[in-house]
Protein backbone atom coordinates (compact mmCIF):
# COMPACT_ATOMS: atom_id res chain seq x y z
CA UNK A 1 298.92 44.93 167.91
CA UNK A 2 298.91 46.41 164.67
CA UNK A 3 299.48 50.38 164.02
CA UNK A 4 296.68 52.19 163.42
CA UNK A 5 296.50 53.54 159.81
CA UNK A 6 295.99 57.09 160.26
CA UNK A 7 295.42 59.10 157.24
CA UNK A 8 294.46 56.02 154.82
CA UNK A 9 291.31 55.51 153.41
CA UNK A 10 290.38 52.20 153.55
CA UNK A 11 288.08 50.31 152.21
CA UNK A 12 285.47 48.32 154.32
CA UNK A 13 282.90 47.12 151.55
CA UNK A 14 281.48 47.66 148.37
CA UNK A 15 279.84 51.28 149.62
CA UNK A 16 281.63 52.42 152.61
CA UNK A 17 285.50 53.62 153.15
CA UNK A 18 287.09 55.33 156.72
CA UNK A 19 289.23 57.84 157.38
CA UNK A 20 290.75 57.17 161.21
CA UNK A 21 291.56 60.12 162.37
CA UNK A 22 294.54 61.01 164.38
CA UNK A 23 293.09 61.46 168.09
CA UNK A 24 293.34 58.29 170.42
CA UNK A 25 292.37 58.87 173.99
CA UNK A 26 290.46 56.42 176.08
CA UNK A 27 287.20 57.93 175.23
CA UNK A 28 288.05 57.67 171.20
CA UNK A 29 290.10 54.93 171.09
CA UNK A 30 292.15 54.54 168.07
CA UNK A 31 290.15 57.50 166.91
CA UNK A 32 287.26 58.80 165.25
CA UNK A 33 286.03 56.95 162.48
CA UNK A 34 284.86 59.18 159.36
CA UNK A 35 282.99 57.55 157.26
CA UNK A 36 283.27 57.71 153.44
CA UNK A 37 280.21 56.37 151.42
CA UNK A 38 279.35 56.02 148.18
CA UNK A 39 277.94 53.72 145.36
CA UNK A 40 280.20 52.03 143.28
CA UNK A 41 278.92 54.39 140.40
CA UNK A 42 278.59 57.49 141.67
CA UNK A 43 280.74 60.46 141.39
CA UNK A 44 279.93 62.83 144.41
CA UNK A 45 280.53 60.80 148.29
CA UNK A 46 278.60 60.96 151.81
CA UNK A 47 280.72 61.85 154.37
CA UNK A 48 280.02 60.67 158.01
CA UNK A 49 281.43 62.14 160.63
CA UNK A 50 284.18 64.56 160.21
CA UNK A 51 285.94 65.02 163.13
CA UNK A 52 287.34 67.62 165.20
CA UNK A 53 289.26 70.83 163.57
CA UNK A 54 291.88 68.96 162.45
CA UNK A 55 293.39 70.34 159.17
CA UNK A 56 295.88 67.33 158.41
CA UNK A 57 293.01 65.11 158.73
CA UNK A 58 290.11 66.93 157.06
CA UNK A 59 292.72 68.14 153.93
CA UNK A 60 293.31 64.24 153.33
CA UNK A 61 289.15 64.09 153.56
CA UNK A 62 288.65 66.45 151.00
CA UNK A 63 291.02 64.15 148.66
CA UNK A 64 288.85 61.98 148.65
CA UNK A 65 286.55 63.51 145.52
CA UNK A 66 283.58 65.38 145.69
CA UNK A 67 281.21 65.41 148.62
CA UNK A 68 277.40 65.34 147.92
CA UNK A 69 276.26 65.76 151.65
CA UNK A 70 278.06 65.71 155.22
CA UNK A 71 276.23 63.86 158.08
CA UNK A 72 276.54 64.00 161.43
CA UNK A 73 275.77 61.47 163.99
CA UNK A 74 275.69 63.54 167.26
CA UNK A 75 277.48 66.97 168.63
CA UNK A 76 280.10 66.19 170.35
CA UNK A 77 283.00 67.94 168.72
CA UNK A 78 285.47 64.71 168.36
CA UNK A 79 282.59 63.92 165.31
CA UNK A 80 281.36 67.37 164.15
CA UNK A 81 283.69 70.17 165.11
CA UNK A 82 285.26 70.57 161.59
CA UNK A 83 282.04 69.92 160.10
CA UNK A 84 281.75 74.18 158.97
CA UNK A 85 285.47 73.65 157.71
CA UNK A 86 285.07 70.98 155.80
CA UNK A 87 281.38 72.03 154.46
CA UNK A 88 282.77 75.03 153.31
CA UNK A 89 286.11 73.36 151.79
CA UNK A 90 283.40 71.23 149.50
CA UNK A 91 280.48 72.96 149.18
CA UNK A 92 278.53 70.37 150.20
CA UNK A 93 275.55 70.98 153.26
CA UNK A 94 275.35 69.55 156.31
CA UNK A 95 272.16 67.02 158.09
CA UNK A 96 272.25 66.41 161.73
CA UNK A 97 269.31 65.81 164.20
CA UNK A 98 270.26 69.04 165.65
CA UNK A 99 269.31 71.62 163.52
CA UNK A 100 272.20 74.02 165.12
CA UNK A 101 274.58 71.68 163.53
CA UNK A 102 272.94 72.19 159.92
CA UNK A 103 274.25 74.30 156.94
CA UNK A 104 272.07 74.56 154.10
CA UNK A 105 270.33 71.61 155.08
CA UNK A 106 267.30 70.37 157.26
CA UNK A 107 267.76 68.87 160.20
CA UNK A 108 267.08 64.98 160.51
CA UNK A 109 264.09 63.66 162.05
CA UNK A 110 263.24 59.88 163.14
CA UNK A 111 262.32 57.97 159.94
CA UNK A 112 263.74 60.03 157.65
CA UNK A 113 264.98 58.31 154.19
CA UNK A 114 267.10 60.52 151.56
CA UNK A 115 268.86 59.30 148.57
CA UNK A 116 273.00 60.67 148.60
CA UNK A 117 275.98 59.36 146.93
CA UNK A 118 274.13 56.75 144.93
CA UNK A 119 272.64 55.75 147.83
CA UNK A 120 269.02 55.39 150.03
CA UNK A 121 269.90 56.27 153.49
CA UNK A 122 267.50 55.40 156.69
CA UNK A 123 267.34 57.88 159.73
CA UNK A 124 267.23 56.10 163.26
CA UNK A 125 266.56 58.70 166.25
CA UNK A 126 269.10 56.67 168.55
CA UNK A 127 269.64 58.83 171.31
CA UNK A 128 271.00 57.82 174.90
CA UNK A 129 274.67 58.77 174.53
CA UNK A 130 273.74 62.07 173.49
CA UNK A 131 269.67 63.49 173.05
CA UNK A 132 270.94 64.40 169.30
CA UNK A 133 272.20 61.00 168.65
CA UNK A 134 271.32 59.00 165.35
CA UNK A 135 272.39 55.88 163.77
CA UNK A 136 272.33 55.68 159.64
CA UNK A 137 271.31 52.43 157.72
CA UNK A 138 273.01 52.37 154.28
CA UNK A 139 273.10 49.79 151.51
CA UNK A 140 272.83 47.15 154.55
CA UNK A 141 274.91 48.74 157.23
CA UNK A 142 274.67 50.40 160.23
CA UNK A 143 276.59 53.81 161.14
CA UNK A 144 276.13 53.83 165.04
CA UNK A 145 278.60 57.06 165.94
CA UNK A 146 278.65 56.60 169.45
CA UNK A 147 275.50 54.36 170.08
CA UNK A 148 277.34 51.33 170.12
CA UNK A 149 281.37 51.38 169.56
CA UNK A 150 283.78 49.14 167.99
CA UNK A 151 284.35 47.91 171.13
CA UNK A 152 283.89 48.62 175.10
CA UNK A 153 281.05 50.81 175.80
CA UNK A 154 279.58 54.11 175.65
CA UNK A 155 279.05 56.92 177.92
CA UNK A 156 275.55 57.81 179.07
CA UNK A 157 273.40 60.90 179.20
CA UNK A 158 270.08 58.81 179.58
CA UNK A 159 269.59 55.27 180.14
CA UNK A 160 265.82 54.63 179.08
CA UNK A 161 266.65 56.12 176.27
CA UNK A 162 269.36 54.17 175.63
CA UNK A 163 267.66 50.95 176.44
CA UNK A 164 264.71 51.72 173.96
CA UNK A 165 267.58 52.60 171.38
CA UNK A 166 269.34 49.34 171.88
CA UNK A 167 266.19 47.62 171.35
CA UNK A 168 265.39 49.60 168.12
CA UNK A 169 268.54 48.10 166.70
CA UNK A 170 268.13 45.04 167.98
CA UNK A 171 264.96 44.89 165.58
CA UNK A 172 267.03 45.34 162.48
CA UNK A 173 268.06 42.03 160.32
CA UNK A 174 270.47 39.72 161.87
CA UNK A 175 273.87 39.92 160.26
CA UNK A 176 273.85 43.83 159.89
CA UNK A 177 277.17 44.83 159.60
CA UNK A 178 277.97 47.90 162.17
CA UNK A 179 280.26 50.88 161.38
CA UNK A 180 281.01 52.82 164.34
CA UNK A 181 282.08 56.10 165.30
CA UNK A 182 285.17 54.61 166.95
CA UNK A 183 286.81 50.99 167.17
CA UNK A 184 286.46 48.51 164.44
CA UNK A 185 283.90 47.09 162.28
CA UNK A 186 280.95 44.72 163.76
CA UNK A 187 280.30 41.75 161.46
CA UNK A 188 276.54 41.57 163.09
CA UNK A 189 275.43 44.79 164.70
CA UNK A 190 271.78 43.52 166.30
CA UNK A 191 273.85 40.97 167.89
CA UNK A 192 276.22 43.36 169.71
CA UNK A 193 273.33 45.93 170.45
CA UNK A 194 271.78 42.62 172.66
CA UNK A 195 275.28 42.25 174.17
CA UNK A 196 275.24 45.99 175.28
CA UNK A 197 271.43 45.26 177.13
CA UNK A 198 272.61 42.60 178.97
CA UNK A 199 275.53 44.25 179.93
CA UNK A 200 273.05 47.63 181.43
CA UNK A 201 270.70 45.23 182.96
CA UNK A 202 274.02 43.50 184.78
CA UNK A 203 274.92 46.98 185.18
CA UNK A 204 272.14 47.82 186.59
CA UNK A 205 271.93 44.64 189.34
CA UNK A 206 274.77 45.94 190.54
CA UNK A 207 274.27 49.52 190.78
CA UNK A 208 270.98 48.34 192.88
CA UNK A 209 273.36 46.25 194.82
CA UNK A 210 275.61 48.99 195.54
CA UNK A 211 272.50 51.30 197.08
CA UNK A 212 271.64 48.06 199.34
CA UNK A 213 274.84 48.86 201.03
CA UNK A 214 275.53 52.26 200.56
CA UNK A 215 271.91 53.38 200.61
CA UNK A 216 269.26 54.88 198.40
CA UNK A 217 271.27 58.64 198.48
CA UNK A 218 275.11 57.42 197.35
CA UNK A 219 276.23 59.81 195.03
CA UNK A 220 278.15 58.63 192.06
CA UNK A 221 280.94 58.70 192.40
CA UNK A 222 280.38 56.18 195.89
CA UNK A 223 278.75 54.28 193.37
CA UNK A 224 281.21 54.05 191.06
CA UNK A 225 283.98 53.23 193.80
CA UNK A 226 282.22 49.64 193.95
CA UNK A 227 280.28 48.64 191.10
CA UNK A 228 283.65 49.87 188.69
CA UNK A 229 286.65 48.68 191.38
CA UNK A 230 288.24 46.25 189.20
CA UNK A 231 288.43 49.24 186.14
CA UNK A 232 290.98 51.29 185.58
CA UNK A 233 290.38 54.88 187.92
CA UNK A 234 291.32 56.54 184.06
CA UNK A 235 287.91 55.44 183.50
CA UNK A 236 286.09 56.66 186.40
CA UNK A 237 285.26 59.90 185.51
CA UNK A 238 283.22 58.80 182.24
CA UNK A 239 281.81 55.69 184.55
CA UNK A 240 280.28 58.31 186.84
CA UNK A 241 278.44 60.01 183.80
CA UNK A 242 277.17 56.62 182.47
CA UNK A 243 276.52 55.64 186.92
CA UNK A 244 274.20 59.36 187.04
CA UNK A 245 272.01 58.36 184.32
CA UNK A 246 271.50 54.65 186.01
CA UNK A 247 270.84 56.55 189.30
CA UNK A 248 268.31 58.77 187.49
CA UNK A 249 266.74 55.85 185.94
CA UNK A 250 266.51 53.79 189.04
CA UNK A 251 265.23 56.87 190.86
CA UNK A 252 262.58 57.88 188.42
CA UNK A 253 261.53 54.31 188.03
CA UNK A 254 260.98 53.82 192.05
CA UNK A 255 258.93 57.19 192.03
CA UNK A 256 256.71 56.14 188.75
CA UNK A 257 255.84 52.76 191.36
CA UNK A 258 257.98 50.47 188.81
């Protein structure tokens, strides 16, 4: 397996560069993923994605030239904690769907299109992992954050929300390239987002299987000791978040008569 590159830009197409920054773990992987955008012309960049607090990493990010804008694809503080650093290190403001997250800068809504680095961006209210979550389409490509990673799966807060997300990107144009939050590149993103809802629906056949024998009040975690025994237990603890939200699902669905 090859070493990650930490600390070196590199170049992914025409428009869009990463930063991978230094913080594997099993929920990161390699890392986070900051994404560096910007048309071929243009002076000022986007950057996606920050990452956590980390001087050594955002110091090399401000290297990069100026920033125009800094965009954020959820909360959670492996992709936005240095965000206030880092805005004020530039000067540039900061969009997120949460408007808590924002400096000098509206918050994002569903829909939203804004022109940045040379570029016409495309706001897509993804949520699912997190309530906040969005994806960003960009001169053809798809920054998921942590709606659909590089590879494996993502933890859940909500799974109908995350089903009607997957489906949203399945809409998009065949051959979209995906730029995640973590892991590598996707050559065709709609074609990995209807990978991810077969794997819930499987998921969820077997989570219903599991209640059959443990019955309609297993907890969790009981859950996750069947349906996730062949995974390693390191796992188990973000399983049981992504198992609650199937359980909630499930549950809400048999009270709506579904």
């Amino acid at each position: 397996m090859i070493a990650p590159a930490y600390g070196v830009l590199r170049r992914v197409s025409e428009t869009a560069s990463v930063l991978l920054e230094n913080n594997p773990s099993t929920m990161t992987l390699e890392g986070t993923n900051t994404w560096v955008l910007r048309a071929p012309d243009a002076e000022a960049a986007v950057v996606v994605d920050p990452g956590y607090h980390d001087l050594d990493h955002l110091e090399k990010l401000a290297a990069v030239g100026p920033v125009e804008l800094i965009l954020l694809t959820h909360h959670h503080p492996d992709h936005a904690e240095g965000a206030p650093w880092f805005a004020s290190k530039t000067g540039a403001p900061v969009r997120a769907f949460d408007a808590s997250l924002c400096i000098d800068a509206p918050p994002f809504a569903d829909g939203d299109s804004f022109t940045a680095g040379g570029l016409d961006f495309s706001v897509l209210h993804t949520p699912g992992h997190t309530d906040d979550s969005v994806s960003l389409l960009v001169a053809g490509q798809l920054l998921t954050g942590d709606t659909i990673l590089g590879r494996g799966t993502t933890v859940l807060h909500d799974l109908g929300d995350y089903l009607r997300s997957l489906r949203k990107l399945i809409a998009l144009p065949d051959g979209t390239p995906g730029l995640p939050g973590h892991g590598p590149e996707l050559p065709d993103l709609p074609a990995t987002a209807r990978e991810y809802l077969a794997h819930r629906e499987q998921r969820l056949d077997q989570v219903r299987s599991a209640l059959r024998t443990l019955g309609e009040d297993a907890t969790p975690r009981q859950v996750v000791e069947v349906v996730y025994a062949d995974v390693d237990r390191a796992l188990w603890a973000p399983a049981e978040a992504s198992v609650r939200a199937q359980l909630d699902y499930l549950r809400a669905s048999s009270e709506d008569g579904q």
